[in-house]
C-alpha atoms as a PDB file:
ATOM      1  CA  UNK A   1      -5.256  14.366  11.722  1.00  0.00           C
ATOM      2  CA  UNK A   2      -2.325  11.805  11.333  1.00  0.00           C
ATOM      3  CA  UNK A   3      -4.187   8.637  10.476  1.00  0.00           C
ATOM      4  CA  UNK A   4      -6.497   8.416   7.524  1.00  0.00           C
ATOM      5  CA  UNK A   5      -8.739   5.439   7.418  1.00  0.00           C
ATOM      6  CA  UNK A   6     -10.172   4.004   3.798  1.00  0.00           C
ATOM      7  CA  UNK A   7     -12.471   1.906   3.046  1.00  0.00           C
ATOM      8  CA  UNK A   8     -12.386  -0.325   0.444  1.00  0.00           C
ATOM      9  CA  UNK A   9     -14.778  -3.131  -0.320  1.00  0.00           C
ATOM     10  CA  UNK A  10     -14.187  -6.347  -1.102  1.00  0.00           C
ATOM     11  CA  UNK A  11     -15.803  -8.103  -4.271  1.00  0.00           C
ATOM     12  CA  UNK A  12     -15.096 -10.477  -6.586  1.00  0.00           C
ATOM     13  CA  UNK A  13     -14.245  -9.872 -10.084  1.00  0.00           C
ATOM     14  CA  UNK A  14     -16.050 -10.383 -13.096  1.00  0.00           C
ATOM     15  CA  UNK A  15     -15.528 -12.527 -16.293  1.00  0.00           C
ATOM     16  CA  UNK A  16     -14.772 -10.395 -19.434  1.00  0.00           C
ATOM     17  CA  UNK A  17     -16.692 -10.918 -22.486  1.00  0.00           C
ATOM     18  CA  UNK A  18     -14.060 -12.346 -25.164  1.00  0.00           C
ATOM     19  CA  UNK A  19     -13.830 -12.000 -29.486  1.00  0.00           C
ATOM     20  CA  UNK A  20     -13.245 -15.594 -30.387  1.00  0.00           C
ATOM     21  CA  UNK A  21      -9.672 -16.629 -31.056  1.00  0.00           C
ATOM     22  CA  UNK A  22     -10.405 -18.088 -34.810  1.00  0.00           C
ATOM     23  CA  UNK A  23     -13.535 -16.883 -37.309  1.00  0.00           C
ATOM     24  CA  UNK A  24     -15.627 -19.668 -37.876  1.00  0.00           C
ATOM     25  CA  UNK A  25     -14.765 -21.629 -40.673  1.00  0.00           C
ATOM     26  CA  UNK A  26     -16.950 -21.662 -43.714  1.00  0.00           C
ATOM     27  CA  UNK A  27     -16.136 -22.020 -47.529  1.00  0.00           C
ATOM     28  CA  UNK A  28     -17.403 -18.359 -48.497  1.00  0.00           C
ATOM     29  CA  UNK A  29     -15.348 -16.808 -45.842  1.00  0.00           C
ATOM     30  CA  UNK A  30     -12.024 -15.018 -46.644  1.00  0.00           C
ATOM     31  CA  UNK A  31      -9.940 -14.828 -43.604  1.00  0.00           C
ATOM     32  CA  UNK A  32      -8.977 -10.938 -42.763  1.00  0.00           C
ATOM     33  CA  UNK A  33      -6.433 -10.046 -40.910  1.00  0.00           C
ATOM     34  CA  UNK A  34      -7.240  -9.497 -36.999  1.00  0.00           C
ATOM     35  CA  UNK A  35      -5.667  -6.907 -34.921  1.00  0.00           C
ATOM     36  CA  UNK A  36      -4.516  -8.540 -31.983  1.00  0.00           C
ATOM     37  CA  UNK A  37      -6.268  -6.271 -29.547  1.00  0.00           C
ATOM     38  CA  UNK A  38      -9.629  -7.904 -31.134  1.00  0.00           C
ATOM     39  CA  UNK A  39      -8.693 -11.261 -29.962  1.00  0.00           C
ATOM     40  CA  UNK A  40      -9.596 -13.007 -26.808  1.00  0.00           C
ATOM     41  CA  UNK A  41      -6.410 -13.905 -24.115  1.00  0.00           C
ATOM     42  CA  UNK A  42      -3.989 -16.307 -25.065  1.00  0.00           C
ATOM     43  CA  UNK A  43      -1.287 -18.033 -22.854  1.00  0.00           C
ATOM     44  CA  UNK A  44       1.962 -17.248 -24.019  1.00  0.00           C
ATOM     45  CA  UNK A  45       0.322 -15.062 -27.239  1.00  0.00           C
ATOM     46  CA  UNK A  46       1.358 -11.602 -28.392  1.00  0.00           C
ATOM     47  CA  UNK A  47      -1.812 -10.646 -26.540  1.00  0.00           C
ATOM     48  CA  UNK A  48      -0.380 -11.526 -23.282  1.00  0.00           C
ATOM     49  CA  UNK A  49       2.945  -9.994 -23.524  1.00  0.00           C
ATOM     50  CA  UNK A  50       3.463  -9.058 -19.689  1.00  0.00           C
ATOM     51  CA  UNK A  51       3.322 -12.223 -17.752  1.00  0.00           C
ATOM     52  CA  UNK A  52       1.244 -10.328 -14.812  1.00  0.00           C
ATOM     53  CA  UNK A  53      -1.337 -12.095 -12.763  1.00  0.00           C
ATOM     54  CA  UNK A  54      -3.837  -9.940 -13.168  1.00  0.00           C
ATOM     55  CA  UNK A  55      -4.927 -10.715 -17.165  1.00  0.00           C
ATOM     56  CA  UNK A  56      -8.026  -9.216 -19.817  1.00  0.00           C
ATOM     57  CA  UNK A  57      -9.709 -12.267 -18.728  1.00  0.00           C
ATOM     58  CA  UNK A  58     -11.192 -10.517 -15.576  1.00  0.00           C
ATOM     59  CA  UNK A  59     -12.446  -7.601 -14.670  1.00  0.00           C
ATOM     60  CA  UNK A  60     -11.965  -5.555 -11.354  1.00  0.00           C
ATOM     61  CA  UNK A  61     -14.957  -3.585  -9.828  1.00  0.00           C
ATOM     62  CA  UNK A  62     -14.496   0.523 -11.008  1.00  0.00           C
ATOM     63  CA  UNK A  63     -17.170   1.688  -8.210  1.00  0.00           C
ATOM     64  CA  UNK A  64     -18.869  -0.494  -4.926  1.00  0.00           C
ATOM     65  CA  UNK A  65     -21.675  -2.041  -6.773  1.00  0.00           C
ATOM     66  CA  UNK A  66     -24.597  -3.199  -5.572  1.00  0.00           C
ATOM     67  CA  UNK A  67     -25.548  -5.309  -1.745  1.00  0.00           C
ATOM     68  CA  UNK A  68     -28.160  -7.951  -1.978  1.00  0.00           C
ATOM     69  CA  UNK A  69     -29.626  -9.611   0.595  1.00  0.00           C
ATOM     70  CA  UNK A  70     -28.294 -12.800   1.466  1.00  0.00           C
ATOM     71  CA  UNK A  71     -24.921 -11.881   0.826  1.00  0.00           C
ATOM     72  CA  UNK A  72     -22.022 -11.143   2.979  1.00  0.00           C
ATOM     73  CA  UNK A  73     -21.095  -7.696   2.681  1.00  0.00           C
ATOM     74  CA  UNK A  74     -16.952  -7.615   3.316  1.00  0.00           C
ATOM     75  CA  UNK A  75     -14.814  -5.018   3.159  1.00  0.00           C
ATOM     76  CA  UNK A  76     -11.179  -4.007   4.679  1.00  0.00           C
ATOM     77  CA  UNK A  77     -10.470  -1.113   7.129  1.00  0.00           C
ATOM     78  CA  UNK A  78      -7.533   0.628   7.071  1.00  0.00           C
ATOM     79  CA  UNK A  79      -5.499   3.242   9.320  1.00  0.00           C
ATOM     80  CA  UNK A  80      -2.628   4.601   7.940  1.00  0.00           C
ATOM     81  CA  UNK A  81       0.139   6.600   9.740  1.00  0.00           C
ATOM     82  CA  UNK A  82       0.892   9.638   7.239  1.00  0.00           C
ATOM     83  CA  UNK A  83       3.248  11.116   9.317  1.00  0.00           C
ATOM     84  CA  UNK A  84       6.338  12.035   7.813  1.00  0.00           C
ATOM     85  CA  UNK A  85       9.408   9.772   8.553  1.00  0.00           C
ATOM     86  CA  UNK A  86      11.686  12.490  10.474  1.00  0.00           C
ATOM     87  CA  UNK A  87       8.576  13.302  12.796  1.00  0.00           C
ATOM     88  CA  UNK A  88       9.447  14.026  16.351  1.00  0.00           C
ATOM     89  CA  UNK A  89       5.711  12.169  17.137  1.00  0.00           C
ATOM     90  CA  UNK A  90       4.632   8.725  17.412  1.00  0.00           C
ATOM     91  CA  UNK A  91       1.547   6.693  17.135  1.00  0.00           C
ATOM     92  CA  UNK A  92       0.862   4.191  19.777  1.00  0.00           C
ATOM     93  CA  UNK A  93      -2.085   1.796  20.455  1.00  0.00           C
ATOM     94  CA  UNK A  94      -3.898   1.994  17.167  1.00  0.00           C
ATOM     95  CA  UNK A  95      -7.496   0.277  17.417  1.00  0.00           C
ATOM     96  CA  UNK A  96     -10.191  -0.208  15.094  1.00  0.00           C
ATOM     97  CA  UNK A  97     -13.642  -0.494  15.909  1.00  0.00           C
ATOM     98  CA  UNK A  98     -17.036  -1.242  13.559  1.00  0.00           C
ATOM     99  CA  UNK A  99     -20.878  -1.186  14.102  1.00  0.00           C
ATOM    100  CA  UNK A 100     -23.258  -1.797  11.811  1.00  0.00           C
ATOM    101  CA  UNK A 101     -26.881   0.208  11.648  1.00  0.00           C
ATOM    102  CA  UNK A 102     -29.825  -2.153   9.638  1.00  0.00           C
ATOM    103  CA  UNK A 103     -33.213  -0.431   9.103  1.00  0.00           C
ATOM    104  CA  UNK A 104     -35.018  -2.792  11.313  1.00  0.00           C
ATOM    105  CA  UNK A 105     -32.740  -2.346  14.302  1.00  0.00           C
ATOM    106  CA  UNK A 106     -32.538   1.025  16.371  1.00  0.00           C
ATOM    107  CA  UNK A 107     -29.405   0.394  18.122  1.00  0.00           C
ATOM    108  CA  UNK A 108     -26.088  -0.118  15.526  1.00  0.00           C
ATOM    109  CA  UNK A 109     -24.424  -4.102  16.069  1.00  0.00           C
ATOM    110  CA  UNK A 110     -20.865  -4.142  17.035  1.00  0.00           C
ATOM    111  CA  UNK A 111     -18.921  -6.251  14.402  1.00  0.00           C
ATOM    112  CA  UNK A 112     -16.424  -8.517  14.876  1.00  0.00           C
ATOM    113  CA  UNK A 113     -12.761  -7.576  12.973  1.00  0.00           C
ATOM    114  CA  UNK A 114     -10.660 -10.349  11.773  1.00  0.00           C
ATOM    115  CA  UNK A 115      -8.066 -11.323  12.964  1.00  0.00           C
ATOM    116  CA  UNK A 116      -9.439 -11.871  15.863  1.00  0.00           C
ATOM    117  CA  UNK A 117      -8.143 -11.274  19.042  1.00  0.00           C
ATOM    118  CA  UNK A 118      -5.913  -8.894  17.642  1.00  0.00           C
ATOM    119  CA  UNK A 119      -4.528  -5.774  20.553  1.00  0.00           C
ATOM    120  CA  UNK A 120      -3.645  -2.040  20.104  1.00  0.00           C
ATOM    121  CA  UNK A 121      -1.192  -1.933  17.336  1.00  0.00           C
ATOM    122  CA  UNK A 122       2.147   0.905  17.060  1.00  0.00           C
ATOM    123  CA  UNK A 123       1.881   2.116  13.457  1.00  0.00           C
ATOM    124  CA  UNK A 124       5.356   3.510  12.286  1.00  0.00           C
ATOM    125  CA  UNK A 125       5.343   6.671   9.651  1.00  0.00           C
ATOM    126  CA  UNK A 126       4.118   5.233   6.677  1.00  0.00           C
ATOM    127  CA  UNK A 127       2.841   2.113   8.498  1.00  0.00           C
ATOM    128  CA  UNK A 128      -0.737   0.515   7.851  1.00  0.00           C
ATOM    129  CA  UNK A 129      -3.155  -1.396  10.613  1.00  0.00           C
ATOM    130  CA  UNK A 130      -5.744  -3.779   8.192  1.00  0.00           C
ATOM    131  CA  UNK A 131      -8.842  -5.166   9.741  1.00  0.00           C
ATOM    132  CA  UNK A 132     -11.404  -6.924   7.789  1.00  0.00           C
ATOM    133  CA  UNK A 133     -14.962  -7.452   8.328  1.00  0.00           C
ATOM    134  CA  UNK A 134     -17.631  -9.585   7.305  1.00  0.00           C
ATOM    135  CA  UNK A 135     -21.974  -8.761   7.782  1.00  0.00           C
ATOM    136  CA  UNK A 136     -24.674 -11.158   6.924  1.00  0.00           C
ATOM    137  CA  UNK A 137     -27.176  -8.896   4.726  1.00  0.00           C
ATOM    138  CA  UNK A 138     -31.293  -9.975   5.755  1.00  0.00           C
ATOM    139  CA  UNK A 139     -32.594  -6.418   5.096  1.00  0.00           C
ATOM    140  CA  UNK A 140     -33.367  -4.775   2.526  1.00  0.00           C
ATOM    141  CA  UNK A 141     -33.079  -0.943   2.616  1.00  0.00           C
ATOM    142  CA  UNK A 142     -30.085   1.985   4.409  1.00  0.00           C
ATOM    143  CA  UNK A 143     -26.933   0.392   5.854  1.00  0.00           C
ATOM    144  CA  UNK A 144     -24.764   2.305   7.288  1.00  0.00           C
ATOM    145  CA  UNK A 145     -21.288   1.161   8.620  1.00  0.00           C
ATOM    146  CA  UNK A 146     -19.778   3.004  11.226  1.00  0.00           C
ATOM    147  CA  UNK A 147     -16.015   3.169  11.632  1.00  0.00           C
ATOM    148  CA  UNK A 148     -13.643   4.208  15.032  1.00  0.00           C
ATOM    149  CA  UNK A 149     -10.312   4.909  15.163  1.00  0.00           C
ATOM    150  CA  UNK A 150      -8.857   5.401  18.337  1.00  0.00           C
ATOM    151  CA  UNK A 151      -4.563   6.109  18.904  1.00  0.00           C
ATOM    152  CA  UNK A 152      -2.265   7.750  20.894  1.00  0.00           C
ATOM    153  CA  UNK A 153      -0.341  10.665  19.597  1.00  0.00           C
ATOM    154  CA  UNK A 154       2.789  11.074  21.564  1.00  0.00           C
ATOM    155  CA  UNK A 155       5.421  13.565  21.373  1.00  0.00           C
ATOM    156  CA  UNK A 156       8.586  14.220  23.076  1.00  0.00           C
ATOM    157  CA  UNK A 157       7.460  15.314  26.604  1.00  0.00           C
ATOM    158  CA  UNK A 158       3.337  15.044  26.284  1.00  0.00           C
ATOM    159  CA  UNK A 159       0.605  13.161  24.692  1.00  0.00           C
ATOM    160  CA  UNK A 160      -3.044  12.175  24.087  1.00  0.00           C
ATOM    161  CA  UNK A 161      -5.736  10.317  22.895  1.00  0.00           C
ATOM    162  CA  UNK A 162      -7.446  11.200  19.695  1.00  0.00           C
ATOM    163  CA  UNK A 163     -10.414   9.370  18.015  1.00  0.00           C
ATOM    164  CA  UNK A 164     -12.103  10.054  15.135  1.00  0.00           C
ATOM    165  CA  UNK A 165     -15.313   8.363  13.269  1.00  0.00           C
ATOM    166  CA  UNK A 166     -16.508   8.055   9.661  1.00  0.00           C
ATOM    167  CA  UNK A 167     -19.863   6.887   8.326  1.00  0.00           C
ATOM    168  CA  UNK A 168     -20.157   5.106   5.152  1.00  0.00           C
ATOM    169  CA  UNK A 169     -23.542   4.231   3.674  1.00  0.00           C
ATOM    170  CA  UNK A 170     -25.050   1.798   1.229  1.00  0.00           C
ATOM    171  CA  UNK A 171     -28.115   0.531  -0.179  1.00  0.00           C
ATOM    172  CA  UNK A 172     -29.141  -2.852   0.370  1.00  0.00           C
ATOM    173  CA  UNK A 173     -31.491  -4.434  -2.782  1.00  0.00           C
ATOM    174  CA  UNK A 174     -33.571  -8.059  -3.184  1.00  0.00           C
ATOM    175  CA  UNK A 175     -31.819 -10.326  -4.609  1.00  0.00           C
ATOM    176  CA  UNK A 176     -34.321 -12.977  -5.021  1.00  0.00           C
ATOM    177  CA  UNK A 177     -38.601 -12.598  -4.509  1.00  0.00           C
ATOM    178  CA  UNK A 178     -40.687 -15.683  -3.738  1.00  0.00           C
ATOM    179  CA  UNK A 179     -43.909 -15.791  -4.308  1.00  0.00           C
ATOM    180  CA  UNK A 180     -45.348 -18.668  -2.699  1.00  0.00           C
ATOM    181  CA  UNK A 181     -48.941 -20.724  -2.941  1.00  0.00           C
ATOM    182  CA  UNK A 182     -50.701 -23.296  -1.210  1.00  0.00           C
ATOM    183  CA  UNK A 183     -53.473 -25.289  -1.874  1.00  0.00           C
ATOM    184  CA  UNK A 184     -55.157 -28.694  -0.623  1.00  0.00           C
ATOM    185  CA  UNK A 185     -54.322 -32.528  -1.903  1.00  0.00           C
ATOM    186  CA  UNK A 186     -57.523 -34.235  -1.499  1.00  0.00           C
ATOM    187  CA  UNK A 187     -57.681 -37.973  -0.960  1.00  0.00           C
ATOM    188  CA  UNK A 188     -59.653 -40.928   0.006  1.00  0.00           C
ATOM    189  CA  UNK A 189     -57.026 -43.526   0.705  1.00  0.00           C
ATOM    190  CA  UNK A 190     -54.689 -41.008   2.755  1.00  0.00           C
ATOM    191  CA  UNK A 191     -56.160 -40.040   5.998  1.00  0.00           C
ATOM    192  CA  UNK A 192     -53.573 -37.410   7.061  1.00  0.00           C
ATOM    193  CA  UNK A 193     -54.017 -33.870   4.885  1.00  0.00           C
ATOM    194  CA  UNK A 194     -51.305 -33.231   2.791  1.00  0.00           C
ATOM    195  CA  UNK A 195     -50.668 -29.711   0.938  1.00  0.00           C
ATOM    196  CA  UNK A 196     -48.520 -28.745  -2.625  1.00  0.00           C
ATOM    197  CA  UNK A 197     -46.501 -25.755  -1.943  1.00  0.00           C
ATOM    198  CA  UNK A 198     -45.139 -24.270  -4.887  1.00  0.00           C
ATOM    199  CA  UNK A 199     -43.078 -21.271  -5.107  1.00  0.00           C
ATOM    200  CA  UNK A 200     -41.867 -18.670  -7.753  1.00  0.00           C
ATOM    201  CA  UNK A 201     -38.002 -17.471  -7.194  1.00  0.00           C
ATOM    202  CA  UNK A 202     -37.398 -14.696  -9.569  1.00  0.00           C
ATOM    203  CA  UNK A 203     -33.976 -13.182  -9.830  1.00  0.00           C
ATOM    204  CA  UNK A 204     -33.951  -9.846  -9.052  1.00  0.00           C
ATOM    205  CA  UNK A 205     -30.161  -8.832  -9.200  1.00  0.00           C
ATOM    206  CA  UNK A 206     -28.044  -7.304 -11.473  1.00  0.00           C
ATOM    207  CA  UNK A 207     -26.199 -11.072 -11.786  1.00  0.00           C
ATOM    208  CA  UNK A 208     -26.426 -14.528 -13.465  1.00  0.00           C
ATOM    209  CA  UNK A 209     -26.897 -16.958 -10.185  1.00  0.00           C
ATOM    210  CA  UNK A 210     -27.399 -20.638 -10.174  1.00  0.00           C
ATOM    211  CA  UNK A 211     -29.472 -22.352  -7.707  1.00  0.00           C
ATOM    212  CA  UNK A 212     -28.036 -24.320  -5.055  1.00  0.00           C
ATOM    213  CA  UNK A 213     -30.272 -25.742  -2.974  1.00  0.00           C
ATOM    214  CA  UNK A 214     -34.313 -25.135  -2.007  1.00  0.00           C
ATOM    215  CA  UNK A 215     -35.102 -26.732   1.347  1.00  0.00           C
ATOM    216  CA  UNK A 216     -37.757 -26.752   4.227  1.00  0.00           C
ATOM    217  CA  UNK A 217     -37.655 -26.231   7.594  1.00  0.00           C
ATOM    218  CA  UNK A 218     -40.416 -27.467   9.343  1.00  0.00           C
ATOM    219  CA  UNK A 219     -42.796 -27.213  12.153  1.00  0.00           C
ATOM    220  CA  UNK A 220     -43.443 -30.344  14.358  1.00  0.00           C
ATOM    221  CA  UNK A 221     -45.806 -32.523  12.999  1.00  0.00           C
ATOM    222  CA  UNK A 222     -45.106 -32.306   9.533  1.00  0.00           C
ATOM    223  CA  UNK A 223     -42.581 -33.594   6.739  1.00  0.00           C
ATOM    224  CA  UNK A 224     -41.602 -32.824   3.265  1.00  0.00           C
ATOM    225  CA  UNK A 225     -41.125 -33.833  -0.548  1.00  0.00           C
ATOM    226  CA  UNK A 226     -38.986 -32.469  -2.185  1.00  0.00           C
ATOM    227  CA  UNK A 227     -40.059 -32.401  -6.004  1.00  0.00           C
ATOM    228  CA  UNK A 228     -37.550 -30.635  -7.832  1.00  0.00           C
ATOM    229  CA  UNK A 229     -33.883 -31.255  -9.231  1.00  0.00           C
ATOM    230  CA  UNK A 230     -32.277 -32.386  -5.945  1.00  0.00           C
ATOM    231  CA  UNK A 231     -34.932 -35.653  -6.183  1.00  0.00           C
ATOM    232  CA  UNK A 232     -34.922 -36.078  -9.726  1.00  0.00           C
ATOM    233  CA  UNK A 233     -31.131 -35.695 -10.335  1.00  0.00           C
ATOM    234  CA  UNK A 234     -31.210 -33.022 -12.853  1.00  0.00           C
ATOM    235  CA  UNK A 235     -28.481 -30.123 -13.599  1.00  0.00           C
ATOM    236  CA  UNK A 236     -29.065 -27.441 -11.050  1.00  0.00           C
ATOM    237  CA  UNK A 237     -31.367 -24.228 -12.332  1.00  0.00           C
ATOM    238  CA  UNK A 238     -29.112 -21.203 -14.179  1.00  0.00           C
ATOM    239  CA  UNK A 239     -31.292 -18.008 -13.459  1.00  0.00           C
ATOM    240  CA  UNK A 240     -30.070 -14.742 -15.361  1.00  0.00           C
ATOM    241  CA  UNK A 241     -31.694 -11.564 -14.413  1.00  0.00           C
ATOM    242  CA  UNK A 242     -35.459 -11.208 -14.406  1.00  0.00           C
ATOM    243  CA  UNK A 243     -35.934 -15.052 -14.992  1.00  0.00           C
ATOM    244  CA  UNK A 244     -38.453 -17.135 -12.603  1.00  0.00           C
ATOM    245  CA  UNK A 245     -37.873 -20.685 -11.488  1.00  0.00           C
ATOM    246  CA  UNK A 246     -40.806 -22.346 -10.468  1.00  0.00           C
ATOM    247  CA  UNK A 247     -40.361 -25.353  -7.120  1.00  0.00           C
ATOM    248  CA  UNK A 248     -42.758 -27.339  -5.554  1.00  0.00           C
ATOM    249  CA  UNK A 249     -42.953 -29.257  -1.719  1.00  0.00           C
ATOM    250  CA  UNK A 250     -45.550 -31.931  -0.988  1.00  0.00           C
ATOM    251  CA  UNK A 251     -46.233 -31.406   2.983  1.00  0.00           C
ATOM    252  CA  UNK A 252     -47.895 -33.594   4.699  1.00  0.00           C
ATOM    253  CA  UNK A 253     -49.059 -34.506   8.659  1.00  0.00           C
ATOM    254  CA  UNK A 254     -46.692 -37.537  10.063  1.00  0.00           C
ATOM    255  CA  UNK A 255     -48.331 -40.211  11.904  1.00  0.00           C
ATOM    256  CA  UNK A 256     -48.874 -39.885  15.026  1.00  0.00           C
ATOM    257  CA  UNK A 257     -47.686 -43.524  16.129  1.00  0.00           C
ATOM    258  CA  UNK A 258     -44.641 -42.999  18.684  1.00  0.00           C
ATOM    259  CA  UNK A 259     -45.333 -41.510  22.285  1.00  0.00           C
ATOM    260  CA  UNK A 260     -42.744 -38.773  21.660  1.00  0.00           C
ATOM    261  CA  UNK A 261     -44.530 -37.661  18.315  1.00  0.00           C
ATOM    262  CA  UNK A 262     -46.015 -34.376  18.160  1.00  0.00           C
ATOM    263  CA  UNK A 263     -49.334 -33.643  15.951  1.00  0.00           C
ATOM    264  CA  UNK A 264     -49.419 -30.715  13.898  1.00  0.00           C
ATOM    265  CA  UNK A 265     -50.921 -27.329  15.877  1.00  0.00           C
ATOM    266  CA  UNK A 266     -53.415 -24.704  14.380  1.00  0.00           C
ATOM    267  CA  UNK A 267     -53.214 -21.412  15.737  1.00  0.00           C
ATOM    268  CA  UNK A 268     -55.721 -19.500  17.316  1.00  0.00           C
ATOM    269  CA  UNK A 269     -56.987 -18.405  13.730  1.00  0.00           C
ATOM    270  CA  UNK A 270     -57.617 -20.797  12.596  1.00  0.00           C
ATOM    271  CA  UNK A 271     -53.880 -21.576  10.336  1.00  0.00           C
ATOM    272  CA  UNK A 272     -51.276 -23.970  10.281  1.00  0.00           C
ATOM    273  CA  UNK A 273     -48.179 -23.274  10.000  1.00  0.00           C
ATOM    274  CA  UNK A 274     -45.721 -25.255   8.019  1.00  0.00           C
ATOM    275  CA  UNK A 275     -42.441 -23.636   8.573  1.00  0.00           C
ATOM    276  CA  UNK A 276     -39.858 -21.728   6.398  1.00  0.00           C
ATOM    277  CA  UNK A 277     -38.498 -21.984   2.900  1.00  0.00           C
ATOM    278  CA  UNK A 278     -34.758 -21.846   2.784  1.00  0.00           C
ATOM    279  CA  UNK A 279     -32.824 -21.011  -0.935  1.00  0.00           C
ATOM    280  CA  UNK A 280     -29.205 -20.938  -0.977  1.00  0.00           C
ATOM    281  CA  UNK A 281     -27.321 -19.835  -4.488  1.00  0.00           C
ATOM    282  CA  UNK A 282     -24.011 -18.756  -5.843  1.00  0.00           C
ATOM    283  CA  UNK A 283     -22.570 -16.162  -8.072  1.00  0.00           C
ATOM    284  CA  UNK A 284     -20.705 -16.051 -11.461  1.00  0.00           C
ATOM    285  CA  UNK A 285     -17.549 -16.224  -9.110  1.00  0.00           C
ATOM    286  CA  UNK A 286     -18.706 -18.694  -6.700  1.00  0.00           C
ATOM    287  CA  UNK A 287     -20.023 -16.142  -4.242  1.00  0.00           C
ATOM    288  CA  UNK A 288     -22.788 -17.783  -1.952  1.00  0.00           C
ATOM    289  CA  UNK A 289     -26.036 -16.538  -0.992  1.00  0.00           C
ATOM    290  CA  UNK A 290     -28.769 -17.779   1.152  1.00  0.00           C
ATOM    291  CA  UNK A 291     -31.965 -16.098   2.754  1.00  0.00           C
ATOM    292  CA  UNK A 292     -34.845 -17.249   4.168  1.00  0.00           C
ATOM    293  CA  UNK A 293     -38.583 -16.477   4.486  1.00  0.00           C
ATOM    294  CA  UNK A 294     -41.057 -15.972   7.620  1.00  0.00           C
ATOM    295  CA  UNK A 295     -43.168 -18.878   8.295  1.00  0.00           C
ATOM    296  CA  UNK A 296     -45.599 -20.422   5.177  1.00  0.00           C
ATOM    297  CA  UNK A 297     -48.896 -21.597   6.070  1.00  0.00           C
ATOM    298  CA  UNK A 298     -52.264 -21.737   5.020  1.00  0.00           C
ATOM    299  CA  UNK A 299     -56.019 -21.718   7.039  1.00  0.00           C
ATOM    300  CA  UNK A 300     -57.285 -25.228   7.865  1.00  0.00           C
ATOM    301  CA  UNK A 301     -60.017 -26.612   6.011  1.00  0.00           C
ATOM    302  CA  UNK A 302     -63.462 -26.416   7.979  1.00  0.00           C
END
């Protein structure tokens, strides 16, 4: 073989956990001396002696981690020419191709490489061809990513066309479970039937996220309140792992005044539906996540 093709993902790094540059003052305390290697980054300090980009304030990623769903899984493709430089053979049109396989689909989905548009590329001896890619998560469960490298090896009087495959696999976890309940607002001065959804969102990740926004999407025939920080102006919910925030919609039937309204429909079943729940967050780095669930209802009152 005369290309290899890595794999790397991409991820954001993480924050390091720091010593304190000072000891907290107090009259009992007698000030030791601190080896430097104790002490958290400082600018232009003896603990920063190489000015390289790259400082103990971060932390790379030492294996790939873990895929939640409503991330973006991204990674980088590579296809590198490891022939050596006096080789009498060349490589010529180098393309890479990617599918994703989901556990809910049988067929894999053909991804689309960035940059876009990009044609068969010549890769010189010790040349590189980079494509990235980018894949909404929504499953949970086996992901597999499937990789093709196709190129033409020519020599001095012949050629051909080799390709060659790899598989990579990962495990896809929940990053957030919502637990959801409806029940009934009864009253005599509102003729249309109105509903409190509330809903649990417990962080399920390995990962401090903060909650951007909870939002409804729904059904014809009905509208929303939205009773949580985005009405009452508060800071925006912090949710480490294993911790629940708690939400809560008022639904309710709209009136059925205008000729182009449409009333609210039961099923056959007896339920109404009132539409999805939307939650979008973001990471420690700013990473973004957002994932929605299947249609919330509840049966109609006989």
């Amino acid at each position: 073989m005369r290309l290899t093709s890595p794999m790397h993902r991409l991820s954001r790094p993480s924050l390091v956990t720091q010593n304190p540059l000072e000891p907290p003052l107090s009259s009992a305390f007698t000030k030791n001396a601190e080896s430097p290697a104790s002490l958290a980054y400082a600018p232009g300090g003896d603990t920063n002696p190489a000015p390289f980009l790259l400082s103990p304030i971060l932390n790379l990623p030492v294996s790939f981690g873990s895929a939640y769903v409503g991330e973006t899984f991204r990674c980088t493709l590579c296809s590198n020419n490891d022939l050596p430089t006096d080789s009498a053979k060349r490589i010529r049109d180098v393309r890479i191709e990617a599918d994703m396989k989901t556990p809910g689909s049988a067929t894999a989905q053909k991804l689309e490489l960035s940059p876009e548009g990009s044609a068969a590329t010549d890769l010189e001896p010790g040349g590189t061809l980079q494509r990235l890619v980018g894949f909404d998560l929504k499953e949970e469960g086996n992901h597999v990513l499937s990789v093709t490298v196709s190129y033409y090896e020519a020599a001095e009087t012949s050629g051909r066309t080799r390709t060659f495959r790899k598989l990579y696999q990962f495990m896809c976890k929940a990053s957030l479970i919502v637990r959801t309940k409806i029940g009934l607002l009864s009253s005599e001065d509102e003729p249309r039937r109105r509903w409190v959804l509330e809903a649990q969102l417990e962080n399920c990740s390995d990962d401090v996220v903060q909650l951007e926004k909870v939002v409804m999407t729904v059904e014809p025939g009905f509208r929303y309140r939205n009773c949580n920080w985005e009405a009452s102006g508060s800071a925006k919910p912090i949710l480490h792992p294993n911790e629940i925030e708690q939400v809560c919609f008022v639904v309710e039937e709209e009136e059925k005044g205008g000729a182009g309204d449409e009333a609210a429909e039961e099923t056959l079943d007896g339920k109404i539906v009132f539409g999805v729940l939307g939650i979008g967050w973001r990471g420690q780095m700013g990473n973004r996540g957002f994932l929605s669930t299947g249609k919330l209802g509840t049966r109609a009152a006989k």
